[in-house]
PDB file of N, CA and C in Angstrom:
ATOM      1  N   UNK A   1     122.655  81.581  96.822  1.00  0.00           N
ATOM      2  CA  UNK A   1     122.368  80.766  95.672  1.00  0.00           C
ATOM      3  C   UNK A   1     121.076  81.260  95.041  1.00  0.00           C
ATOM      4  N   UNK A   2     121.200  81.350  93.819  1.00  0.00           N
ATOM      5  CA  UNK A   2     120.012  81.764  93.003  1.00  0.00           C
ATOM      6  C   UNK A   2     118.881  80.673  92.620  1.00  0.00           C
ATOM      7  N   UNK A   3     117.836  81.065  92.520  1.00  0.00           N
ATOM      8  CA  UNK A   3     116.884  80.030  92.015  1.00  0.00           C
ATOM      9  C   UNK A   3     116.622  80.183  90.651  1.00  0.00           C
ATOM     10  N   UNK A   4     116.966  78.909  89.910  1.00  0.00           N
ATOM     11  CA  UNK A   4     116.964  79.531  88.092  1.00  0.00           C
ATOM     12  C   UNK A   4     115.998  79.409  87.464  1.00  0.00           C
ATOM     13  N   UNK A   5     115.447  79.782  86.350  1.00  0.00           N
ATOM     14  CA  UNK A   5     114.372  80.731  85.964  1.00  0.00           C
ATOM     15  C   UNK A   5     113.718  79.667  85.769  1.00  0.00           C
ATOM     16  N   UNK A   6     113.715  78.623  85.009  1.00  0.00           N
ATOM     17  CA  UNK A   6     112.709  77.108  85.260  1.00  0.00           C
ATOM     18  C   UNK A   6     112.351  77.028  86.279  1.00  0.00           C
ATOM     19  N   UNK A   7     112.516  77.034  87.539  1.00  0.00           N
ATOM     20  CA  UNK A   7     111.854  76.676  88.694  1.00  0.00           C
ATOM     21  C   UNK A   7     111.282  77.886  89.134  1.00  0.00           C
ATOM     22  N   UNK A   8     111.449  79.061  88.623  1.00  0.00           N
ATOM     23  CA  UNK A   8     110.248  80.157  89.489  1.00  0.00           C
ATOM     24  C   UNK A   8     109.504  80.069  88.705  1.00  0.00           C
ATOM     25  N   UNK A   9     109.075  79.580  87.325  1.00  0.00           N
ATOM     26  CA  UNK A   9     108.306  79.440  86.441  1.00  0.00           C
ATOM     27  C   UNK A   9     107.751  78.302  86.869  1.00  0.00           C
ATOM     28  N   UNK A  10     107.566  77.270  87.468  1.00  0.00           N
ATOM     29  CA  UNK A  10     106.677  76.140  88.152  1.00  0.00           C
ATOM     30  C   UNK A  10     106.685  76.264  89.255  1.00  0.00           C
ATOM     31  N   UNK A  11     106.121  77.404  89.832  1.00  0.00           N
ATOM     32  CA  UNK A  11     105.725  77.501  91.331  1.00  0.00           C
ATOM     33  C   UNK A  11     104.118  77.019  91.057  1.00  0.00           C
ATOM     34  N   UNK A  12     103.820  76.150  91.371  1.00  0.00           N
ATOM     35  CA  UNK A  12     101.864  76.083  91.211  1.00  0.00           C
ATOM     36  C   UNK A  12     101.799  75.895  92.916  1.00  0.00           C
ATOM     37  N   UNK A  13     102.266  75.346  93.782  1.00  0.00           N
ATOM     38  CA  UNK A  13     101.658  75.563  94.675  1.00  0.00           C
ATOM     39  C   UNK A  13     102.804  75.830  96.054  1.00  0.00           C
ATOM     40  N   UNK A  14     102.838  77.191  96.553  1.00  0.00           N
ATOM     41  CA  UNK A  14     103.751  77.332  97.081  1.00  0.00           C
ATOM     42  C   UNK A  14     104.064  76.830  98.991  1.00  0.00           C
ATOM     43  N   UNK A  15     104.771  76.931  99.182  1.00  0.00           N
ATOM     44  CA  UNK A  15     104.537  76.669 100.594  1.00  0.00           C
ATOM     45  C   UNK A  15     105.918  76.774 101.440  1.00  0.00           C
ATOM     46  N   UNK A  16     106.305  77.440 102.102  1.00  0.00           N
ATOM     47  CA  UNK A  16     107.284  77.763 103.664  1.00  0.00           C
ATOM     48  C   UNK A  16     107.304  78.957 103.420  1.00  0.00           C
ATOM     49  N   UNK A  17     108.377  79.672 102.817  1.00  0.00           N
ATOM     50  CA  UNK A  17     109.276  81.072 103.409  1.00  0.00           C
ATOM     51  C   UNK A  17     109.336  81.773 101.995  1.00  0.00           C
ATOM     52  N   UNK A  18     109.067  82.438 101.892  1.00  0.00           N
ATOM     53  CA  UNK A  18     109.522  83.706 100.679  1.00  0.00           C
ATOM     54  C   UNK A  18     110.168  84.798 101.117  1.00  0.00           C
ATOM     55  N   UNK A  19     111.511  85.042 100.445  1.00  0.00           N
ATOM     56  CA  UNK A  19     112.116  85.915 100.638  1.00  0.00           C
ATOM     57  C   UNK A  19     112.449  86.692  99.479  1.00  0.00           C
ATOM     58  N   UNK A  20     111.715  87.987  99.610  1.00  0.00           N
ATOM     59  CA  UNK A  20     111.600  88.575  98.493  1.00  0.00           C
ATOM     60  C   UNK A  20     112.174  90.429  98.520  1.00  0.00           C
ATOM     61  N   UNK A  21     112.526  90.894  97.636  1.00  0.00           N
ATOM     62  CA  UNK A  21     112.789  92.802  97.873  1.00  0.00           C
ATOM     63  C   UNK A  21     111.621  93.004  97.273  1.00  0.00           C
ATOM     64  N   UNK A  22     111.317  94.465  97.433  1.00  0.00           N
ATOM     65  CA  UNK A  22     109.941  95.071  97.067  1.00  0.00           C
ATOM     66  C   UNK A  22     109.523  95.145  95.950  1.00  0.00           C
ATOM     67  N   UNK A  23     111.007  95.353  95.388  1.00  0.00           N
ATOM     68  CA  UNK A  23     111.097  95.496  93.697  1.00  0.00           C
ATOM     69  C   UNK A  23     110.509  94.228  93.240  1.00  0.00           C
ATOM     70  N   UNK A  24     110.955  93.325  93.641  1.00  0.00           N
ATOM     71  CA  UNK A  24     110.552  92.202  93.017  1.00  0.00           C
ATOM     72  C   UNK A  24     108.934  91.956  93.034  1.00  0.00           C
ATOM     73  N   UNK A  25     108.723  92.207  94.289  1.00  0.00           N
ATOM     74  CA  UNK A  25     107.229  91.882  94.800  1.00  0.00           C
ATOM     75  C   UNK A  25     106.110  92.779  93.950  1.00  0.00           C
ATOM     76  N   UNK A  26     106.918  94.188  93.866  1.00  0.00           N
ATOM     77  CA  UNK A  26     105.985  94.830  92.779  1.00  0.00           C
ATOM     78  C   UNK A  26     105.859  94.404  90.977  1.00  0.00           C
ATOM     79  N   UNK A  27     107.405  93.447  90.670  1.00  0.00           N
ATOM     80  CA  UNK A  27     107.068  93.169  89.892  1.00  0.00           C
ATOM     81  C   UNK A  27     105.940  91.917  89.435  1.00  0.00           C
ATOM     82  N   UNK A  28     106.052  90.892  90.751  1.00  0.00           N
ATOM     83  CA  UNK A  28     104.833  89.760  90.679  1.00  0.00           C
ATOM     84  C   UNK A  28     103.446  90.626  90.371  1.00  0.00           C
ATOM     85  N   UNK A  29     103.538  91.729  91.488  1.00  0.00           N
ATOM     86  CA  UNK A  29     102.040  91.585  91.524  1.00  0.00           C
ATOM     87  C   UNK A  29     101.629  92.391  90.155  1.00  0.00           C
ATOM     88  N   UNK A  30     102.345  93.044  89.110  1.00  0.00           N
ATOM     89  CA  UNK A  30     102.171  93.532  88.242  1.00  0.00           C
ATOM     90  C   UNK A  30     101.794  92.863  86.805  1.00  0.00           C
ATOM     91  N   UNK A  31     103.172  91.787  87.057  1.00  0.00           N
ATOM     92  CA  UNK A  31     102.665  90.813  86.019  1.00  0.00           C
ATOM     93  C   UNK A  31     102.502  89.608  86.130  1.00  0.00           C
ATOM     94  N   UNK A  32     102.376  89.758  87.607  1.00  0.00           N
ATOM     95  CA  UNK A  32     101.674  87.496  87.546  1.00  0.00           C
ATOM     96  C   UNK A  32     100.942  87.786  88.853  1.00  0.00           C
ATOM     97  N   UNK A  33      99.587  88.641  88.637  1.00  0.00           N
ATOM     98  CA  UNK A  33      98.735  89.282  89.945  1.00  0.00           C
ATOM     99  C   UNK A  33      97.898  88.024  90.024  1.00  0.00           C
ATOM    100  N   UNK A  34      97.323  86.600  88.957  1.00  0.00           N
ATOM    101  CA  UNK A  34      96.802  85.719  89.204  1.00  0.00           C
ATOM    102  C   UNK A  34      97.560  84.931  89.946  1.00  0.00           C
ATOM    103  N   UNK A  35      99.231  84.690  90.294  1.00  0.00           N
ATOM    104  CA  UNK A  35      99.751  83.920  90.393  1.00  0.00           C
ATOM    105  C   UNK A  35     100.425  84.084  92.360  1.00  0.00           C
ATOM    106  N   UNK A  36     100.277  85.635  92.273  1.00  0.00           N
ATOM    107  CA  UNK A  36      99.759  86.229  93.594  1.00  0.00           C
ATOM    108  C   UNK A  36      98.871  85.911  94.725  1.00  0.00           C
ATOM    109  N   UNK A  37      97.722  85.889  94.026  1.00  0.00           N
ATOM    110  CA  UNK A  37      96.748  85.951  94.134  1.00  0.00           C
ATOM    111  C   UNK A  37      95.989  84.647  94.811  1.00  0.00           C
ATOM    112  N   UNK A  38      96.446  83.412  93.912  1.00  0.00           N
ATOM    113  CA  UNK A  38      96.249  82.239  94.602  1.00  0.00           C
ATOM    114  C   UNK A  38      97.497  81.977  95.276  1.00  0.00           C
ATOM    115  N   UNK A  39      98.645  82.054  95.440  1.00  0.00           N
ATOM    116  CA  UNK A  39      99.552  81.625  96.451  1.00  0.00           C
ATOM    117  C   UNK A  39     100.130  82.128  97.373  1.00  0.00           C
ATOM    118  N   UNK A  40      99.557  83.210  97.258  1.00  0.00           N
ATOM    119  CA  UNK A  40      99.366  83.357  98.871  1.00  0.00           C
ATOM    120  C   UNK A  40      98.263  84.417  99.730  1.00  0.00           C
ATOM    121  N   UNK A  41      97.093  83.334  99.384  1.00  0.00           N
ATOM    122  CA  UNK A  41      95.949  83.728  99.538  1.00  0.00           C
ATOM    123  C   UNK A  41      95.908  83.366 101.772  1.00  0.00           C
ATOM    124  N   UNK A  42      96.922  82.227 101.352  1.00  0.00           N
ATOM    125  CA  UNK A  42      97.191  82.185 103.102  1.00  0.00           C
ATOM    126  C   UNK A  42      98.380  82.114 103.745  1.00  0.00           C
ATOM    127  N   UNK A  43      98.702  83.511 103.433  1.00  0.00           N
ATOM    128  CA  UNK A  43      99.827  84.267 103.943  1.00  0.00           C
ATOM    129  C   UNK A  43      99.514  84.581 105.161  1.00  0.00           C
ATOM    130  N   UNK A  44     100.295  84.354 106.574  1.00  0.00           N
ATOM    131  CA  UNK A  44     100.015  84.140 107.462  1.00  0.00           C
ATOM    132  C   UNK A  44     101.150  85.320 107.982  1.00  0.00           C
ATOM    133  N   UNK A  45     102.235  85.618 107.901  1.00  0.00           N
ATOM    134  CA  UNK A  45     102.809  86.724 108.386  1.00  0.00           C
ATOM    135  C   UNK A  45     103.785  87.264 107.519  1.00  0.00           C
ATOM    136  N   UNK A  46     104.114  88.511 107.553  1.00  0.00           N
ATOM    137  CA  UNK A  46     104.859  89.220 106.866  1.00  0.00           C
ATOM    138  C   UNK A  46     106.246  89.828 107.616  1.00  0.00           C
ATOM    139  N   UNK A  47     107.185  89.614 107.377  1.00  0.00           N
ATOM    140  CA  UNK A  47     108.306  89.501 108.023  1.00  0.00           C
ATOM    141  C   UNK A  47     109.330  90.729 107.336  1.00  0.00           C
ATOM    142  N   UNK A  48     109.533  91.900 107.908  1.00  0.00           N
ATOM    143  CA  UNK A  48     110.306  92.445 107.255  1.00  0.00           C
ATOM    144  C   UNK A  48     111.732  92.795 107.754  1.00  0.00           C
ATOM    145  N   UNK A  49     112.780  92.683 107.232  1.00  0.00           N
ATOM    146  CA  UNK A  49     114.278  92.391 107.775  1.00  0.00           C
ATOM    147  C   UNK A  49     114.585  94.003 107.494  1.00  0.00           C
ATOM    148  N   UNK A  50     115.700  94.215 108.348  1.00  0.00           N
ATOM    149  CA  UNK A  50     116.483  95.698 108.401  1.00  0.00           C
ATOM    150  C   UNK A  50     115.263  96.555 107.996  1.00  0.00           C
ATOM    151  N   UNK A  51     114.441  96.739 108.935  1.00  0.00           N
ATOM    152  CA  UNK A  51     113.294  97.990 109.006  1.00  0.00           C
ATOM    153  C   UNK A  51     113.896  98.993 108.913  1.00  0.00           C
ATOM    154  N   UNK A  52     114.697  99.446 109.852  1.00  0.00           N
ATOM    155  CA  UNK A  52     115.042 100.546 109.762  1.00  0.00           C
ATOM    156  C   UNK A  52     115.585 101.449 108.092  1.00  0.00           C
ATOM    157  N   UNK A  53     115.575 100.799 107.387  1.00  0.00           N
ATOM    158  CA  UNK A  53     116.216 100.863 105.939  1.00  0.00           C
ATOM    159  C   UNK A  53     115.000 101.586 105.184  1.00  0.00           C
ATOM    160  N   UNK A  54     113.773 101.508 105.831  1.00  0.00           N
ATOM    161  CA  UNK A  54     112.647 101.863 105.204  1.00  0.00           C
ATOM    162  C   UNK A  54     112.146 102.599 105.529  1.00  0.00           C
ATOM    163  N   UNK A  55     112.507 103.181 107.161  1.00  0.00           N
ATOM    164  CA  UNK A  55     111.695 104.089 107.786  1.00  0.00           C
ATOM    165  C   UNK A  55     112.117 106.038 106.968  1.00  0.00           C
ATOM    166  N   UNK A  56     110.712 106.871 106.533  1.00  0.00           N
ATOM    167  CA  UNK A  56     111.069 107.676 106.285  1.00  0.00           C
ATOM    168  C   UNK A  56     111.804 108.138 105.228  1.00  0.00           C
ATOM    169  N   UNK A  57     111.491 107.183 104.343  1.00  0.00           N
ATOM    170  CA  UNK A  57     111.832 107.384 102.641  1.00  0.00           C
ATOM    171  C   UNK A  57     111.273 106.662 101.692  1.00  0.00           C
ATOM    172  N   UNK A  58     111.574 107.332 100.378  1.00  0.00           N
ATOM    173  CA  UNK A  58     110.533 106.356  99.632  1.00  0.00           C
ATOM    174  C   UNK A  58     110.889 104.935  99.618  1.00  0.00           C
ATOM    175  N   UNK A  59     111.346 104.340  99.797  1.00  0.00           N
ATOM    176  CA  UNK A  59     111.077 102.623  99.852  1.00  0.00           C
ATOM    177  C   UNK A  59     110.252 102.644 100.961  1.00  0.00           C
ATOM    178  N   UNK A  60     110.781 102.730 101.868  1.00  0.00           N
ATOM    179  CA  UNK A  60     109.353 102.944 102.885  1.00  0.00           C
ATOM    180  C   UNK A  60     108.079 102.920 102.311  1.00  0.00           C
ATOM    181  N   UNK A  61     107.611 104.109 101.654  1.00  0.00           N
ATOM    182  CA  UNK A  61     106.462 104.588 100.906  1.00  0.00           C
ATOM    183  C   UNK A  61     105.805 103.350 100.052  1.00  0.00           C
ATOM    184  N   UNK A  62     107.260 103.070  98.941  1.00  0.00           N
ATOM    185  CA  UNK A  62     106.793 101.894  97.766  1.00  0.00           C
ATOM    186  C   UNK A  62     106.321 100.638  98.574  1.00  0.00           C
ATOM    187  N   UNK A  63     107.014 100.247 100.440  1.00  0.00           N
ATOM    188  CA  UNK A  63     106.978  99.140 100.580  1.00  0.00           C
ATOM    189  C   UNK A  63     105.438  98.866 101.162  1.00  0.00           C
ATOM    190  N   UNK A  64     104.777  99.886 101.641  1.00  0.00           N
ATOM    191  CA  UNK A  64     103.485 100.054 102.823  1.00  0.00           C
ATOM    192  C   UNK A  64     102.307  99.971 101.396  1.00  0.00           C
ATOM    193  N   UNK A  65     102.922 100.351 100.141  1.00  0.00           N
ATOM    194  CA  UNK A  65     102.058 100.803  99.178  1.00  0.00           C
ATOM    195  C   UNK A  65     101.766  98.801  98.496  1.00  0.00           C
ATOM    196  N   UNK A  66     102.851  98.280  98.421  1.00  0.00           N
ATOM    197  CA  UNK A  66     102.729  96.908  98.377  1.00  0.00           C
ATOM    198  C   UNK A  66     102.385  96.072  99.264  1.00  0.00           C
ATOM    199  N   UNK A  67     102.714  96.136 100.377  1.00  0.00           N
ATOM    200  CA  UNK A  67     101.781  95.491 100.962  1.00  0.00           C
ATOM    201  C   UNK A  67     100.579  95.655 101.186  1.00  0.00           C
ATOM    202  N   UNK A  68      99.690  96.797 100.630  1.00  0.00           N
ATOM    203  CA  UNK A  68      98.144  97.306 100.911  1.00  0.00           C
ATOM    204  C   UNK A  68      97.561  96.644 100.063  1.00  0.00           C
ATOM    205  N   UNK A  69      98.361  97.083  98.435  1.00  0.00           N
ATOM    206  CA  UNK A  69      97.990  96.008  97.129  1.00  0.00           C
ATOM    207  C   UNK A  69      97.825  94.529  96.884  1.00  0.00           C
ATOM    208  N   UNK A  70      99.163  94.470  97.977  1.00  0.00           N
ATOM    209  CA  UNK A  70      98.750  92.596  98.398  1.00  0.00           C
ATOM    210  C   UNK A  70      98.081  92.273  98.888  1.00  0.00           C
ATOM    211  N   UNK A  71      97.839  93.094 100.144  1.00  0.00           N
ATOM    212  CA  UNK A  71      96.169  92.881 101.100  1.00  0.00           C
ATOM    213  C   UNK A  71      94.887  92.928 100.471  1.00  0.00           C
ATOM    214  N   UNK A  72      94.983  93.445  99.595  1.00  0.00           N
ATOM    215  CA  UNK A  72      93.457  94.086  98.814  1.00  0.00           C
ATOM    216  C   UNK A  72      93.419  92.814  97.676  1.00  0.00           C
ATOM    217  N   UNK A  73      94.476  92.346  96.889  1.00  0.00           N
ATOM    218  CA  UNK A  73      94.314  91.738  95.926  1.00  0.00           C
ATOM    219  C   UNK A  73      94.040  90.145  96.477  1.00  0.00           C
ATOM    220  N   UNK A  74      94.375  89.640  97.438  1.00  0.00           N
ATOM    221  CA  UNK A  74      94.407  88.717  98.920  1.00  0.00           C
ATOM    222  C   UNK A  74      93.066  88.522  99.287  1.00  0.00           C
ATOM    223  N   UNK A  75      92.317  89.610  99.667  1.00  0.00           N
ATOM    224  CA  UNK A  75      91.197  89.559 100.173  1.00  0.00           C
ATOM    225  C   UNK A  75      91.345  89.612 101.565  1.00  0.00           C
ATOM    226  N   UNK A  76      92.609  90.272 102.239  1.00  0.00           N
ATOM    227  CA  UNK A  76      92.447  90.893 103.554  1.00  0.00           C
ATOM    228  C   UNK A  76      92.930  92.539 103.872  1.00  0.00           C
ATOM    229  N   UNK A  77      91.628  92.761 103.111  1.00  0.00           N
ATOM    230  CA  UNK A  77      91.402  94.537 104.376  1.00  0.00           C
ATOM    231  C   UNK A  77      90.789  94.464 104.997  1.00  0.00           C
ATOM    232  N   UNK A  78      90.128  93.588 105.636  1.00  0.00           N
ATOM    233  CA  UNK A  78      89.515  93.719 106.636  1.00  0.00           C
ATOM    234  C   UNK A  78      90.219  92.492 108.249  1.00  0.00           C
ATOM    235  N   UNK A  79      90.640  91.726 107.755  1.00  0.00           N
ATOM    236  CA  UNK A  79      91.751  91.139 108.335  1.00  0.00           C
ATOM    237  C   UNK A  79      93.340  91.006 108.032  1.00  0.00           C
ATOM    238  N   UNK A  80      93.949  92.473 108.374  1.00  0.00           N
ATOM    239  CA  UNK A  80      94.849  92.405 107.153  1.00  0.00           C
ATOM    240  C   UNK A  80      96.689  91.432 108.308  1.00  0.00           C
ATOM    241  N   UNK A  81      97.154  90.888 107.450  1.00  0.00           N
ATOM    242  CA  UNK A  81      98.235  90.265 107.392  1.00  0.00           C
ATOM    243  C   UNK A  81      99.048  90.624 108.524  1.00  0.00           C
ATOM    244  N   UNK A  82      99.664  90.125 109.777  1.00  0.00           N
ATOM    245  CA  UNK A  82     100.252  90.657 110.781  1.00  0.00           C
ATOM    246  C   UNK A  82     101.946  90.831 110.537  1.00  0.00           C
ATOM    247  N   UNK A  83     102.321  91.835 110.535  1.00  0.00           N
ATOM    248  CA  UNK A  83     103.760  92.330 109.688  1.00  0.00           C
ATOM    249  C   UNK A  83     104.689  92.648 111.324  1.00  0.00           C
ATOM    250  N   UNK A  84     105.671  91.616 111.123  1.00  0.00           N
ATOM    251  CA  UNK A  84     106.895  91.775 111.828  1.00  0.00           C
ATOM    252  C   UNK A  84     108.128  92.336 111.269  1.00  0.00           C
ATOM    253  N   UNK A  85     108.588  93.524 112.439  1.00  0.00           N
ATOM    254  CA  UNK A  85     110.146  94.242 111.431  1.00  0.00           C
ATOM    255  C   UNK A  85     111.030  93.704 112.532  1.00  0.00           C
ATOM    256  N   UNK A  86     112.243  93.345 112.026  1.00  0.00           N
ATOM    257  CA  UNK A  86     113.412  93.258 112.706  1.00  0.00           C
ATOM    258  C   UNK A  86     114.220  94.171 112.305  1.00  0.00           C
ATOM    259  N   UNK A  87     115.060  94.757 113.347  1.00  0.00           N
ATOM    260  CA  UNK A  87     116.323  95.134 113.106  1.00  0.00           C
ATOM    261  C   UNK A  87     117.324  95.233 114.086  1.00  0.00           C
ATOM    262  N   UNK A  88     118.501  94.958 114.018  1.00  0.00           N
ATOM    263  CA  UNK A  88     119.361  94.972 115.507  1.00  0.00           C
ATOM    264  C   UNK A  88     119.893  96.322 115.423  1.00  0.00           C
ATOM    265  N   UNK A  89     119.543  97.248 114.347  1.00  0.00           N
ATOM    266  CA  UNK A  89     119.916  98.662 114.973  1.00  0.00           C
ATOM    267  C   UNK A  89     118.610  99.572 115.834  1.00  0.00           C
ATOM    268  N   UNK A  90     118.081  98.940 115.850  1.00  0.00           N
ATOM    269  CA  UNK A  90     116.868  99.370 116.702  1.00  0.00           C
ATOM    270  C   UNK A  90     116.965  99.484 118.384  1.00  0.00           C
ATOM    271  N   UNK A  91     117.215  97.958 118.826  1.00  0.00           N
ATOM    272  CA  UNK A  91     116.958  97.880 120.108  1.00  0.00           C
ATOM    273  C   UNK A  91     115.833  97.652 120.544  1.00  0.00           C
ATOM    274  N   UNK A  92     116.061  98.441 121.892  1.00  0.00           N
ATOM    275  CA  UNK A  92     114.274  98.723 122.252  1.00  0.00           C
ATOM    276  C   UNK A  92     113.932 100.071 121.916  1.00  0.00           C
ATOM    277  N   UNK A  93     114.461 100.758 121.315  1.00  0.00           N
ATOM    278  CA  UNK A  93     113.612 101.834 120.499  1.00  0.00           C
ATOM    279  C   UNK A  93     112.649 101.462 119.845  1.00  0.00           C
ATOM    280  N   UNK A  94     110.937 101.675 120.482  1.00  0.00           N
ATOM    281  CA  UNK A  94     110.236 100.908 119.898  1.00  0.00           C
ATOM    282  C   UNK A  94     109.430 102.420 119.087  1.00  0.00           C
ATOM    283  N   UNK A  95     109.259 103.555 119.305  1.00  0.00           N
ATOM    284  CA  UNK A  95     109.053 105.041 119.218  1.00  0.00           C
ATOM    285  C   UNK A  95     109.104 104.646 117.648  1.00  0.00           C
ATOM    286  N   UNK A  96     110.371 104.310 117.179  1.00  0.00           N
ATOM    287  CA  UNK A  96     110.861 104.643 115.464  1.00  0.00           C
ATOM    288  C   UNK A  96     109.804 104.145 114.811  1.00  0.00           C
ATOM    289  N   UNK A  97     108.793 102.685 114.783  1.00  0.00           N
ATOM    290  CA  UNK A  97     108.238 102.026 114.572  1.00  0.00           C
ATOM    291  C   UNK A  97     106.555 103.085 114.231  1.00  0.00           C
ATOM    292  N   UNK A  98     106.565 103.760 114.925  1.00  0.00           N
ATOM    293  CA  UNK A  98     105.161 104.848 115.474  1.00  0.00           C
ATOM    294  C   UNK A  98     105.880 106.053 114.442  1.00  0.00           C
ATOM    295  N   UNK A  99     106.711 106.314 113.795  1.00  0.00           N
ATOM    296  CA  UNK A  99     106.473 107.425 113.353  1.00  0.00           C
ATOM    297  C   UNK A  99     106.754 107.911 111.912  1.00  0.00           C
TER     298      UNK A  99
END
């Protein structure tokens, strides 16, 4: 189910789960970096689904490059955001993760 365009337009104060693609995320922080900026200034973890999808190509690249921009624009590089990947094609191959 989609969320329709009136209601992402009155987000003032957000709060549980965002589920978002990168694309999208690069488009917030591009053109609503104030709106970023305060909501989720206490972003507490970053959750990323089917990792493996990212490892070793450019989405990969675009996705590490957005989350740095979010960290920096956030005000944590110096405590930066603790990022969980899932994937069930993984396993315990934990190696893929390191390289």
């Amino acid at each position: 189910m989609s969320v329709p365009p009136s209601k992402k337009r009155s987000i003032d104060h957000p709060n549980g789960i965002l589920l978002i693609t990168t694309e999208s995320l690069e488009s917030l922080l591009i053109n609503k970096s104030e709106l970023v900026s305060s909501s989720m200034r206490n972003l507490k973890y970053i959750c990323i689904d089917e990792f493996h999808a990212f490892i070793g190509n450019e989405r990969g690249q675009q996705m590490l490059s957005l989350l740095s921009r979010l960290e920096h624009l956030i005000g944590r590089t110096s405590d930066p955001i603790p990022r969980i990947a899932l994937s069930a094609t993984f396993g315990d191959d934990i190696e893929a993760i390191h390289s």
